[in-house]
N, C-alpha and C. Protein backbone atom coordinates (compact mmCIF):
# COMPACT_ATOMS: atom_id res chain seq x y z
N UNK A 1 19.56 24.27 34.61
CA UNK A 1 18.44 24.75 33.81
C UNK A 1 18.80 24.79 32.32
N UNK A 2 19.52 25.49 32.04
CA UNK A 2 20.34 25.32 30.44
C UNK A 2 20.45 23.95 30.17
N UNK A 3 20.71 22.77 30.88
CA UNK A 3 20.82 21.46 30.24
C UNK A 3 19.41 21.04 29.75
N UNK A 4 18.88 21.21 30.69
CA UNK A 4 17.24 21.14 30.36
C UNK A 4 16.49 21.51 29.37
N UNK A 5 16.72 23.21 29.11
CA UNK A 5 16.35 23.54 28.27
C UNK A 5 16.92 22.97 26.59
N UNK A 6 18.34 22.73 26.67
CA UNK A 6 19.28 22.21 25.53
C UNK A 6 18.36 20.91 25.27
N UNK A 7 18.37 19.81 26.34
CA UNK A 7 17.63 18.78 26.35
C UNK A 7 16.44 18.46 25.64
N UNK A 8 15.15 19.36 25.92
CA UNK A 8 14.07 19.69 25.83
C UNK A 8 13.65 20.36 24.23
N UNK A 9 14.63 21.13 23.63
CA UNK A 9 15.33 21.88 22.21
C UNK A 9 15.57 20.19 21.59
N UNK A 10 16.44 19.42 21.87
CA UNK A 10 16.71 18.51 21.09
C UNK A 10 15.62 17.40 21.20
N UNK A 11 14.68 17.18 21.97
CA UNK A 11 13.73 16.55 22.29
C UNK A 11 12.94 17.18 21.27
N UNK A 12 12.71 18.10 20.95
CA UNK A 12 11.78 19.05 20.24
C UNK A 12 12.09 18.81 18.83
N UNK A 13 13.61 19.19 18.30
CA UNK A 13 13.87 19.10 16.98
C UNK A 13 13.92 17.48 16.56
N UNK A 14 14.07 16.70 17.58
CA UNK A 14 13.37 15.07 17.08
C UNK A 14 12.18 14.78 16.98
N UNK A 15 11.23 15.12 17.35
CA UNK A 15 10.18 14.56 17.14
C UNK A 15 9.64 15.26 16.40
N UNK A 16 9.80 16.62 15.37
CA UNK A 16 9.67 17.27 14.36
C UNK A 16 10.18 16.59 13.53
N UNK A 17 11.38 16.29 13.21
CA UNK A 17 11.45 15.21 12.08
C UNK A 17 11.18 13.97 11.86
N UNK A 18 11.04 13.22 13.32
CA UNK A 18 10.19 12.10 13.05
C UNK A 18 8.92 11.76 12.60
N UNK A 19 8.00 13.22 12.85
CA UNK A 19 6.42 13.38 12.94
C UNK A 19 6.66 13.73 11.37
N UNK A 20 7.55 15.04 10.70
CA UNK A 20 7.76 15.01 9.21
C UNK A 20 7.79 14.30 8.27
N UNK A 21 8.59 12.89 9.14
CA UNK A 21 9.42 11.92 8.09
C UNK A 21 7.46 10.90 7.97
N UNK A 22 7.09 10.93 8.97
CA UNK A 22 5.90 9.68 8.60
C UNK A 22 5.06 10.95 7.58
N UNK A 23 4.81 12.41 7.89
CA UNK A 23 3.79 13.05 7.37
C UNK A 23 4.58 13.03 6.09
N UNK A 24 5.69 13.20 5.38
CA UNK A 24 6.12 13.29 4.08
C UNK A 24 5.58 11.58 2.83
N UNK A 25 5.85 10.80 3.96
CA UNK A 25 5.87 9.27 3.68
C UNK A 25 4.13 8.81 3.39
N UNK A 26 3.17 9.47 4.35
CA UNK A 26 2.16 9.68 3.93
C UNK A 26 1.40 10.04 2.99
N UNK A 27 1.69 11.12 2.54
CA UNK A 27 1.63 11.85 1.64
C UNK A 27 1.36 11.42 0.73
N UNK A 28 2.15 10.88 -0.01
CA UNK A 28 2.28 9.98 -1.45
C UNK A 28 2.52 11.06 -2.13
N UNK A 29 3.34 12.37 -2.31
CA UNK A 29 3.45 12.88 -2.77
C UNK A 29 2.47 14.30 -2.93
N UNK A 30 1.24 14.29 -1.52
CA UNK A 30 0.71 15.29 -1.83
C UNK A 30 1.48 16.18 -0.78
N UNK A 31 0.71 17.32 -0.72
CA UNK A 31 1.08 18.44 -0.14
C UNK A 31 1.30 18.53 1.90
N UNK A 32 1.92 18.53 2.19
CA UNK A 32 2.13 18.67 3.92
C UNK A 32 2.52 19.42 4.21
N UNK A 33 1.57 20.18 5.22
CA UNK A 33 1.86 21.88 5.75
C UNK A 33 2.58 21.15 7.56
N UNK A 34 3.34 23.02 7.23
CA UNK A 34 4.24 22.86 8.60
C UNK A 34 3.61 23.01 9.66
N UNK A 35 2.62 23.57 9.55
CA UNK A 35 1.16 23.82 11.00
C UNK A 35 1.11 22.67 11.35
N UNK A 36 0.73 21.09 10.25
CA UNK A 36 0.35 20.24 10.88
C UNK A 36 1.57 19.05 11.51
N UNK A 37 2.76 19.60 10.84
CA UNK A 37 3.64 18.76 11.76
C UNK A 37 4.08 19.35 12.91
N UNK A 38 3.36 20.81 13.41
CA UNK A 38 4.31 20.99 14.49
C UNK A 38 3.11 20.75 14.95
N UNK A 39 2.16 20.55 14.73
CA UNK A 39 1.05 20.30 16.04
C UNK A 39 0.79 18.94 16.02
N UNK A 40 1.14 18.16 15.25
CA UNK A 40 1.54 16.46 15.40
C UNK A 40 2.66 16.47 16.33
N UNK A 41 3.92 17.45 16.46
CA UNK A 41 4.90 17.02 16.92
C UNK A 41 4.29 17.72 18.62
N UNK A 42 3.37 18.53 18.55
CA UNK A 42 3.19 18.70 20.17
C UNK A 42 3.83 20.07 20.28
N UNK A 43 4.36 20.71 19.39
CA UNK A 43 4.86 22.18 19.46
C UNK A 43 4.28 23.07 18.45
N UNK A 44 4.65 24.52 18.82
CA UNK A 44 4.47 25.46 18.10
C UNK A 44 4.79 25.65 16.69
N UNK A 45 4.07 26.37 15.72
CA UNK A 45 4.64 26.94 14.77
C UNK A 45 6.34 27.37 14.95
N UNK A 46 6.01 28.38 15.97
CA UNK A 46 7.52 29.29 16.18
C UNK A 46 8.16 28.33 16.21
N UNK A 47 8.30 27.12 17.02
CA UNK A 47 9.56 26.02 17.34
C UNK A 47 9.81 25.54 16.22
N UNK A 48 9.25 24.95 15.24
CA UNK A 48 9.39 24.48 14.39
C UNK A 48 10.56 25.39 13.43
N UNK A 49 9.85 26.58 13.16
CA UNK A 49 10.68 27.86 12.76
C UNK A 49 12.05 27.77 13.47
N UNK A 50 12.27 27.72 14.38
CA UNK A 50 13.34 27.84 15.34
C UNK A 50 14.37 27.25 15.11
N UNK A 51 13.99 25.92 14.75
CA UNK A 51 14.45 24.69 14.31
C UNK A 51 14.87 24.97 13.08
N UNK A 52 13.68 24.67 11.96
CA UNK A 52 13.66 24.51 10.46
C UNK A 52 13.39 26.05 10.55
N UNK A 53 14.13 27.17 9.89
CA UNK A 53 13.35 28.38 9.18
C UNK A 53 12.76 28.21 8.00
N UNK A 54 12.96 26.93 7.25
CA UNK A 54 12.09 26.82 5.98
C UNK A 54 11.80 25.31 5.77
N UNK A 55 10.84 25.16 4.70
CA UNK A 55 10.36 24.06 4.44
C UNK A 55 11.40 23.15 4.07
N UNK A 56 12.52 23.42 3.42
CA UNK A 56 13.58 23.18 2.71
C UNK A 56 14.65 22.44 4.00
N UNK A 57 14.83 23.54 5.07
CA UNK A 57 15.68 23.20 5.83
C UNK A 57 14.80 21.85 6.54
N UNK A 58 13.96 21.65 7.17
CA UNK A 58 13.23 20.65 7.26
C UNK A 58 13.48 19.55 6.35
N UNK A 59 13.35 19.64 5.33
CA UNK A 59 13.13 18.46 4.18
C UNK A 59 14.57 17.65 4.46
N UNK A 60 15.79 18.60 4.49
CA UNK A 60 17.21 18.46 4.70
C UNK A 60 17.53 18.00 5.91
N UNK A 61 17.06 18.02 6.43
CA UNK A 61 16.84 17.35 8.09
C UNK A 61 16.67 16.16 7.97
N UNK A 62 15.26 16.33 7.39
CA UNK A 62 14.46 14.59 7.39
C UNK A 62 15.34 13.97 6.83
N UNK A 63 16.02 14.17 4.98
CA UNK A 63 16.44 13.60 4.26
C UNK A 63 17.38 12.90 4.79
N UNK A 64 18.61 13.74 5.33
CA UNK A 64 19.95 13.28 6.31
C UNK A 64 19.43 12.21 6.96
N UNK A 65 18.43 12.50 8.33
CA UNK A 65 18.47 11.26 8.97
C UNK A 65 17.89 9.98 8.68
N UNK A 66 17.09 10.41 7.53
CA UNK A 66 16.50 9.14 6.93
C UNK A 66 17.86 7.97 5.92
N UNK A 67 18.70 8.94 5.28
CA UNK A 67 19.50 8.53 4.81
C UNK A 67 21.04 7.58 5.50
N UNK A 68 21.21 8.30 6.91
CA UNK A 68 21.84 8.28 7.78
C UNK A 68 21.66 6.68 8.31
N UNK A 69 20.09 6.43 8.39
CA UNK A 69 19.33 5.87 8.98
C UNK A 69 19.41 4.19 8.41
N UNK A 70 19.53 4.58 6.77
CA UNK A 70 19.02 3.65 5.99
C UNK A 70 20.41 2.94 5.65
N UNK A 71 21.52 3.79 5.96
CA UNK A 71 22.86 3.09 5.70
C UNK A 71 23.39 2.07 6.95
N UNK A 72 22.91 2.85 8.12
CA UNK A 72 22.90 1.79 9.17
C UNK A 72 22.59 1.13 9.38
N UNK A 73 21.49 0.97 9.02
CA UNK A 73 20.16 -0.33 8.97
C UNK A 73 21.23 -1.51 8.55
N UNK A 74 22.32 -1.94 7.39
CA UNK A 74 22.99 -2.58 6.75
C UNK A 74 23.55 -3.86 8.16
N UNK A 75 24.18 -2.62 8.89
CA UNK A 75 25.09 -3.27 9.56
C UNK A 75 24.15 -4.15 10.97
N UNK A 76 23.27 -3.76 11.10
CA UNK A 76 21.96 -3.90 12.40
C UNK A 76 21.58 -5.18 11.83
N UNK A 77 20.96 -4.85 10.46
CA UNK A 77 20.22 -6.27 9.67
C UNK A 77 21.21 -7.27 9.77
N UNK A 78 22.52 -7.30 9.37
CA UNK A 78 23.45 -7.93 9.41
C UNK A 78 24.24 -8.70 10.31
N UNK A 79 23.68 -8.11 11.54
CA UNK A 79 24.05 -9.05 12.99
C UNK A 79 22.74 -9.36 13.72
N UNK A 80 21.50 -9.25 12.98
CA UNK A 80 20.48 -10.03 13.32
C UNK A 80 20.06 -10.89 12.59
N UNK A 81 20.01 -10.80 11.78
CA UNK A 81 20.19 -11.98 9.99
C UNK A 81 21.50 -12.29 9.46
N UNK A 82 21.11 -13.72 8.83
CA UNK A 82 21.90 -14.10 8.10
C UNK A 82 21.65 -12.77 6.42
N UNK A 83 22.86 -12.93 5.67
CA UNK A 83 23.15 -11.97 4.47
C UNK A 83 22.05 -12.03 3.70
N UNK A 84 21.55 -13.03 3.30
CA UNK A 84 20.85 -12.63 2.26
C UNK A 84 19.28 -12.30 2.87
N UNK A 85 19.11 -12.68 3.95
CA UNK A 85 17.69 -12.51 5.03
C UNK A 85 17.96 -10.44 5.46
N UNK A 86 19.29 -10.33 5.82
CA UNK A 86 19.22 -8.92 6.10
C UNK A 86 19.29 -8.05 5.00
N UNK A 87 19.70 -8.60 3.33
CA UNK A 87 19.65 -7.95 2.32
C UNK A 87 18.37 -7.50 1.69
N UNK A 88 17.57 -8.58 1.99
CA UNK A 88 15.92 -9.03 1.52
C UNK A 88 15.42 -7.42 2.64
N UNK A 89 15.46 -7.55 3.42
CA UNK A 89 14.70 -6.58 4.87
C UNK A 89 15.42 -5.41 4.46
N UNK A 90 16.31 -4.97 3.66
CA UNK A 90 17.28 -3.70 3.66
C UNK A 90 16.52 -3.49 2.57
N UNK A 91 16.69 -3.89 1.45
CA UNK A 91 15.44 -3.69 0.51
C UNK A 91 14.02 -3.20 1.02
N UNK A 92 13.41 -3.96 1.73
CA UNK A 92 12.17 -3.32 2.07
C UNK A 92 12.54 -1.70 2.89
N UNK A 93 13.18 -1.50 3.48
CA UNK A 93 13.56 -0.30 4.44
C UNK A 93 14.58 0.96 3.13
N UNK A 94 14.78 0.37 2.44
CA UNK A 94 14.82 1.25 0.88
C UNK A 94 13.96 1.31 0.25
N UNK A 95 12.69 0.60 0.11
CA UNK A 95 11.49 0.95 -0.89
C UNK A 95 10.93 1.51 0.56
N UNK A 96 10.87 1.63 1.73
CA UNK A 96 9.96 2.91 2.30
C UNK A 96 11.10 3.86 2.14
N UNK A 97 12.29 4.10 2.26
CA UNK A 97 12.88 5.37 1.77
C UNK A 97 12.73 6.52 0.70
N UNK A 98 12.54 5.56 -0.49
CA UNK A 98 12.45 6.05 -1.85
C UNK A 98 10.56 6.57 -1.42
N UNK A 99 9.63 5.94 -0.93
CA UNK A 99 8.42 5.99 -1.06
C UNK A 99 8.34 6.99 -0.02
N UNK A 100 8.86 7.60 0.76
CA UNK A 100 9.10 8.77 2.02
C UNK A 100 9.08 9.87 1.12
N UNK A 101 10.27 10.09 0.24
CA UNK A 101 10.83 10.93 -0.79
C UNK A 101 9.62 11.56 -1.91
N UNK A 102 8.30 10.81 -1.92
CA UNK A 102 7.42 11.42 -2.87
C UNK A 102 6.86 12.95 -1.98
N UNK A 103 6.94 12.72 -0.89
CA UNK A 103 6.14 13.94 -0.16
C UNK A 103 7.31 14.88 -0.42
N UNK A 104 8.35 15.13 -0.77
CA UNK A 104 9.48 15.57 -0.29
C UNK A 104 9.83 16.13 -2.03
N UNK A 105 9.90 16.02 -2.71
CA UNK A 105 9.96 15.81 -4.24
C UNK A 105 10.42 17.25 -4.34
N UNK A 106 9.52 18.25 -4.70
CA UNK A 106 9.52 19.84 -4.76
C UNK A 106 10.66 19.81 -4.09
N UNK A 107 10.91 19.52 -2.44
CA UNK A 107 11.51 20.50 -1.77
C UNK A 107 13.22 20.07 -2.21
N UNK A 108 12.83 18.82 -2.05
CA UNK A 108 14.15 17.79 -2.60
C UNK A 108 14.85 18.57 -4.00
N UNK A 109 14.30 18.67 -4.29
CA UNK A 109 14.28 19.18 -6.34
C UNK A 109 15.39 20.47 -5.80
N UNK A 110 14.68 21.34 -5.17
CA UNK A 110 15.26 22.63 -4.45
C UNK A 110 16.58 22.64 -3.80
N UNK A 111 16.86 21.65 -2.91
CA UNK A 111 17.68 21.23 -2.10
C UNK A 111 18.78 20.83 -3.65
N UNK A 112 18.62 19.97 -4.26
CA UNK A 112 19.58 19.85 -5.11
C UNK A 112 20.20 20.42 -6.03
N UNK A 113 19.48 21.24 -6.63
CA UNK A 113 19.36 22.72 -6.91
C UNK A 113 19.90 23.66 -6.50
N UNK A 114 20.45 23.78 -5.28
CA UNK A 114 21.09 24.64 -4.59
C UNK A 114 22.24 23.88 -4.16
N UNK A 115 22.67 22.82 -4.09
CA UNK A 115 23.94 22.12 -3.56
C UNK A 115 23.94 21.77 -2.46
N UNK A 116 22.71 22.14 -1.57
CA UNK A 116 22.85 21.31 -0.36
C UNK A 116 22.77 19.96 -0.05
N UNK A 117 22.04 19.24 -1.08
CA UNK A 117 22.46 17.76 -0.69
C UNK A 117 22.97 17.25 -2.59
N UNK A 118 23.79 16.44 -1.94
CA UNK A 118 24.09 16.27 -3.70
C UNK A 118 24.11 14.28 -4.06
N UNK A 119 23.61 14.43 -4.94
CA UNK A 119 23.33 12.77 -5.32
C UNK A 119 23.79 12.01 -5.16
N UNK A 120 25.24 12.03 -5.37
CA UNK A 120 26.30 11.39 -5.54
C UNK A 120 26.60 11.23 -4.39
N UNK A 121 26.14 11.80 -3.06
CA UNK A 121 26.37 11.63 -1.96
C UNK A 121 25.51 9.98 -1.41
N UNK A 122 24.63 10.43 -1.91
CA UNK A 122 23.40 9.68 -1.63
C UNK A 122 23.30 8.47 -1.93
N UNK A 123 24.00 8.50 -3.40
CA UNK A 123 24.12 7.10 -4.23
C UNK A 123 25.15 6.40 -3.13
N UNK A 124 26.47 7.62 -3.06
CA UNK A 124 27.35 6.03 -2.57
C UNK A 124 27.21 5.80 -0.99
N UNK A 125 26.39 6.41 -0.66
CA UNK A 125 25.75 6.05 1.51
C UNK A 125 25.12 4.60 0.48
N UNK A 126 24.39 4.66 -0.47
CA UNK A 126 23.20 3.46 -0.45
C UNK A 126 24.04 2.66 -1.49
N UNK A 127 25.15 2.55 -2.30
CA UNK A 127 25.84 1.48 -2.94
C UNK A 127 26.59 1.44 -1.48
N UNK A 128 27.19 1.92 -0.63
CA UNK A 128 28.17 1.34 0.05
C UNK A 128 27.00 0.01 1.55
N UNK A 129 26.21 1.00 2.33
CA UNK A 129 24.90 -0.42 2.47
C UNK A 129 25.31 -1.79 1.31
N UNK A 130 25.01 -1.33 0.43
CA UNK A 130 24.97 -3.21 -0.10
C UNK A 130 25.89 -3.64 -0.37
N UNK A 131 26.99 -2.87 -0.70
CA UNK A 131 28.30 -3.44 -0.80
C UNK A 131 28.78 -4.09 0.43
N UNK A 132 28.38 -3.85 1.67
CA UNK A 132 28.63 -4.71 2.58
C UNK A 132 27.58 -5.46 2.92
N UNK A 133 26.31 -5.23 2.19
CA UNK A 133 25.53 -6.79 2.77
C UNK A 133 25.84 -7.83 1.67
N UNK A 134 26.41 -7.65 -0.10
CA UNK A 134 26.78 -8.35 -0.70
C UNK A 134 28.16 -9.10 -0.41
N UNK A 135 29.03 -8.17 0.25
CA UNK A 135 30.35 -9.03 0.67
C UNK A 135 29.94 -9.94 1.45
N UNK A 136 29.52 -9.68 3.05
CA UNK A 136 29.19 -10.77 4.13
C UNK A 136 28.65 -11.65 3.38
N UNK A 137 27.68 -11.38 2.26
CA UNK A 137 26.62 -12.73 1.73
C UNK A 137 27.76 -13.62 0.94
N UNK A 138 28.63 -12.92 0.33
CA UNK A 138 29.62 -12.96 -0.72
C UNK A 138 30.50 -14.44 -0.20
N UNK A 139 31.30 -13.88 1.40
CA UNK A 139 32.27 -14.42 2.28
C UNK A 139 31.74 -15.51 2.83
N UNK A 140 30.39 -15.61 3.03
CA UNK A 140 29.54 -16.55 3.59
C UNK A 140 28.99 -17.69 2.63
N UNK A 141 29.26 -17.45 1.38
CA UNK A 141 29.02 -18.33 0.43
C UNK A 141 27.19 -17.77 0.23
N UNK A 142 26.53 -17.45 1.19
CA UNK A 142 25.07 -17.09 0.13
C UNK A 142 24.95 -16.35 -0.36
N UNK A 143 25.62 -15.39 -0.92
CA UNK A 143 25.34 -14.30 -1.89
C UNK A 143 26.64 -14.58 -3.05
N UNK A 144 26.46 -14.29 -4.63
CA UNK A 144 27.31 -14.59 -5.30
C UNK A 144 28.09 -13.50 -5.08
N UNK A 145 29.36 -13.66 -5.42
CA UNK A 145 30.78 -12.72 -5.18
C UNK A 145 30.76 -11.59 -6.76
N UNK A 146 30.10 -12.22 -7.99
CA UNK A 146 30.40 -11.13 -8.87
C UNK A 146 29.29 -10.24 -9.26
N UNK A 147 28.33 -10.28 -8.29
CA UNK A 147 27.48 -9.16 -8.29
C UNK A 147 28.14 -7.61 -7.77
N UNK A 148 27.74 -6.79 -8.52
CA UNK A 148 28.46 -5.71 -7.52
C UNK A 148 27.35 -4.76 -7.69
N UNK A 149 27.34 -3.77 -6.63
CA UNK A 149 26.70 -3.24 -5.23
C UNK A 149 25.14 -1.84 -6.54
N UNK A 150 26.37 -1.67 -7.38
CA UNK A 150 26.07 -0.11 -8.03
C UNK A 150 24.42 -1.06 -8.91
N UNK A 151 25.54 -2.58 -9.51
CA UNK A 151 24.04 -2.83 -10.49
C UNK A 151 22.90 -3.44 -9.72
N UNK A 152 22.83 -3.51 -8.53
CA UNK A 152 21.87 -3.72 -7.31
C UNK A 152 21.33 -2.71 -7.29
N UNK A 153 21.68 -1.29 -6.99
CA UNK A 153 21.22 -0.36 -6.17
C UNK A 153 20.31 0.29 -7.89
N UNK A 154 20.60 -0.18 -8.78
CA UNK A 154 20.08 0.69 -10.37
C UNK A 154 18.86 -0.33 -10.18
N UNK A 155 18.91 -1.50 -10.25
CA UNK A 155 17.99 -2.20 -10.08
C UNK A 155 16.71 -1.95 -9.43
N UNK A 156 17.20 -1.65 -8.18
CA UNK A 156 16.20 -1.27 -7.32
C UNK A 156 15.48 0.02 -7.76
N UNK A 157 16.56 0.91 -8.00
CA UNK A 157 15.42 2.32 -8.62
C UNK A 157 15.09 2.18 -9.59
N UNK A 158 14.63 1.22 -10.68
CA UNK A 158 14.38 1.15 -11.74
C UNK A 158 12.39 0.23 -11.33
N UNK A 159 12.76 -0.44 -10.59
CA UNK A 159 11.88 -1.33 -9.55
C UNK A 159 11.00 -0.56 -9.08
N UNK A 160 11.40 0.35 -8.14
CA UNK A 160 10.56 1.41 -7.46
C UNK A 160 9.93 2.29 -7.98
N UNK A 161 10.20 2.60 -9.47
CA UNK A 161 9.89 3.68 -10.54
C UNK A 161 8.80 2.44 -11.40
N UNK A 162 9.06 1.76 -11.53
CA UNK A 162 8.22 0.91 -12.60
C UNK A 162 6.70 0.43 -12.01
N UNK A 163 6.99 0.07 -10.66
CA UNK A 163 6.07 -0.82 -9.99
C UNK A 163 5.08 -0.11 -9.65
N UNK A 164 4.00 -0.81 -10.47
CA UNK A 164 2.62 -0.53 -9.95
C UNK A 164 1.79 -1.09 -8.50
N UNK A 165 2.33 -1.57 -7.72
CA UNK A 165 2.13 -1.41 -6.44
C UNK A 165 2.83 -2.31 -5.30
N UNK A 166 2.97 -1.91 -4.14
CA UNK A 166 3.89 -2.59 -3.07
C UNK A 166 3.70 -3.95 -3.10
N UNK A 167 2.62 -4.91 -3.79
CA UNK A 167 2.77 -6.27 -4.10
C UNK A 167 3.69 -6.80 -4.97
N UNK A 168 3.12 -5.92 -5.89
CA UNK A 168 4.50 -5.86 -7.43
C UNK A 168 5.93 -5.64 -6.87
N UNK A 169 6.41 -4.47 -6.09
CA UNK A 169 7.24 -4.37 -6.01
C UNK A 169 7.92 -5.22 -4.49
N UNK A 170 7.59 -5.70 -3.32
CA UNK A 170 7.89 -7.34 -2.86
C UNK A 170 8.61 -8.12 -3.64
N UNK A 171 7.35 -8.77 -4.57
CA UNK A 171 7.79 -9.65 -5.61
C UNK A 171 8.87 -9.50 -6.75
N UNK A 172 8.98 -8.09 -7.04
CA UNK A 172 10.47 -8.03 -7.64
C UNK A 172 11.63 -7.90 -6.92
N UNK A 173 11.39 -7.33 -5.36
CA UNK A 173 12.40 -7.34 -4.53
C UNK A 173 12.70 -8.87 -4.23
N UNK A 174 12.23 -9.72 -4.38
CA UNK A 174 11.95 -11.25 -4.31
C UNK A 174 12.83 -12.13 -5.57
N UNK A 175 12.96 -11.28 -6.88
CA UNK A 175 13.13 -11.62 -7.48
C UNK A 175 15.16 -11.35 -7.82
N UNK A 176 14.96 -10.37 -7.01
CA UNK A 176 16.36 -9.43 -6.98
C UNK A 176 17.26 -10.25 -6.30
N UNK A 177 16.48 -10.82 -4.98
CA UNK A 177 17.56 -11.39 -4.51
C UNK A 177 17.79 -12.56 -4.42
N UNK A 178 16.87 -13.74 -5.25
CA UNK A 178 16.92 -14.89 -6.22
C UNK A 178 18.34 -14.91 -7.14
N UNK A 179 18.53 -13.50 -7.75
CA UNK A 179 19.26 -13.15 -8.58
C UNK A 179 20.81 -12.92 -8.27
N UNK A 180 20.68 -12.49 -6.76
CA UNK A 180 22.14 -12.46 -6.46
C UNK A 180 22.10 -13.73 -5.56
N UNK A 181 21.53 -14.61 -5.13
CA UNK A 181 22.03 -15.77 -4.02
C UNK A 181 22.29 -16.93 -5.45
N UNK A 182 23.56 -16.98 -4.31
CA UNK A 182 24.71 -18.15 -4.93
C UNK A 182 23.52 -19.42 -5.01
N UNK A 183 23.93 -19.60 -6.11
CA UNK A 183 23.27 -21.14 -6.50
C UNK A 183 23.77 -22.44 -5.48
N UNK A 184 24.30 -22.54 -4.70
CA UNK A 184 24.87 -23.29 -3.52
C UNK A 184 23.86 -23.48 -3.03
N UNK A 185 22.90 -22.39 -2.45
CA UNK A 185 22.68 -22.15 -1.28
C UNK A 185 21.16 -22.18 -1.81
């Protein structure tokens, strides 16, 4: 019975952050109450509480596994694509990351603010992702070798901040990686 219940608890605190992570991503930056993700997620207020005691701890949840999520993606893309095909698709799965993060903003702000998640963490989970989809591309001859990982990843947030809409920003992700494939290829 205890496995069950343990089971059923972790069944619970996943699909609260999964139901979070689309309601934050939704958003576009507006407002998302915890009533409606625990009754998207199929549970109570209290559980949710149980789980997350605050909006914050939630946000820190999502953030982790989204982040967690997005560094793995590297190595997945990478043995289903060739380098510069899984670099192109890692890009898109970083502009919904960054675009997740508008619902999240306030709480995020807070979270950093207090030291629970810290940037620099963040930066090098997402320079180290491309540092290994730029090597494989690198070793493989389609990606050039003297690109490095940090002026990729500035790129991109400079991209995601500028772009007036997910067509625009495609097409500069399009343009990004024009920019690093080896002229060989």
């Amino acid at each position: 019975m205890t496995e069950s219940v343990r089971a059923d608890a972790r069944r619970n605190r996943e699909k609260l952050v999964e139901v979070a992570t689309a309601a934050f991503a939704a958003s576009d930056g507006g407002s998302v109450s915890l009533e409606s993700i625990a009754r998207d997620a199929g549970v109570g207020i209290g559980t949710l509480y149980r789980h997350f005691p605050s909006r914050e701890a939630l946000v820190e949840a999502v953030y982790r596994a989204e982040l967690a999520e997005l560094a793995d993606a590297a190595k997945m893309l990478l043995r289903q694509y060739p380098p510069k095909v899984a670099l192109r698709r890692w890009m898109d799965r970083y502009a919904g990351f960054v675009a997740a993060k508008r619902g999240m903003a306030e709480s995020l702000r807070a979270l950093f603010d207090a030291g629970a998640v810290h940037p620099n963490q963040t930066r090098a989970s997402i320079v180290g992702a491309v540092e290994m989809l730029l090597k494989v591309g690198a070793d493989d001859g389609s990606l050039r070798s003297d690109v490095r990982a940090d002026d990729v990843v500035s790129s991109l947030l400079g991209m995601f901040l500028a772009s007036a809409s997910p067509d625009q920003t495609g097409r500069l992700l399009d343009l990004l990686v024009a920019g690093v494939a080896a002229s060989n290829r």
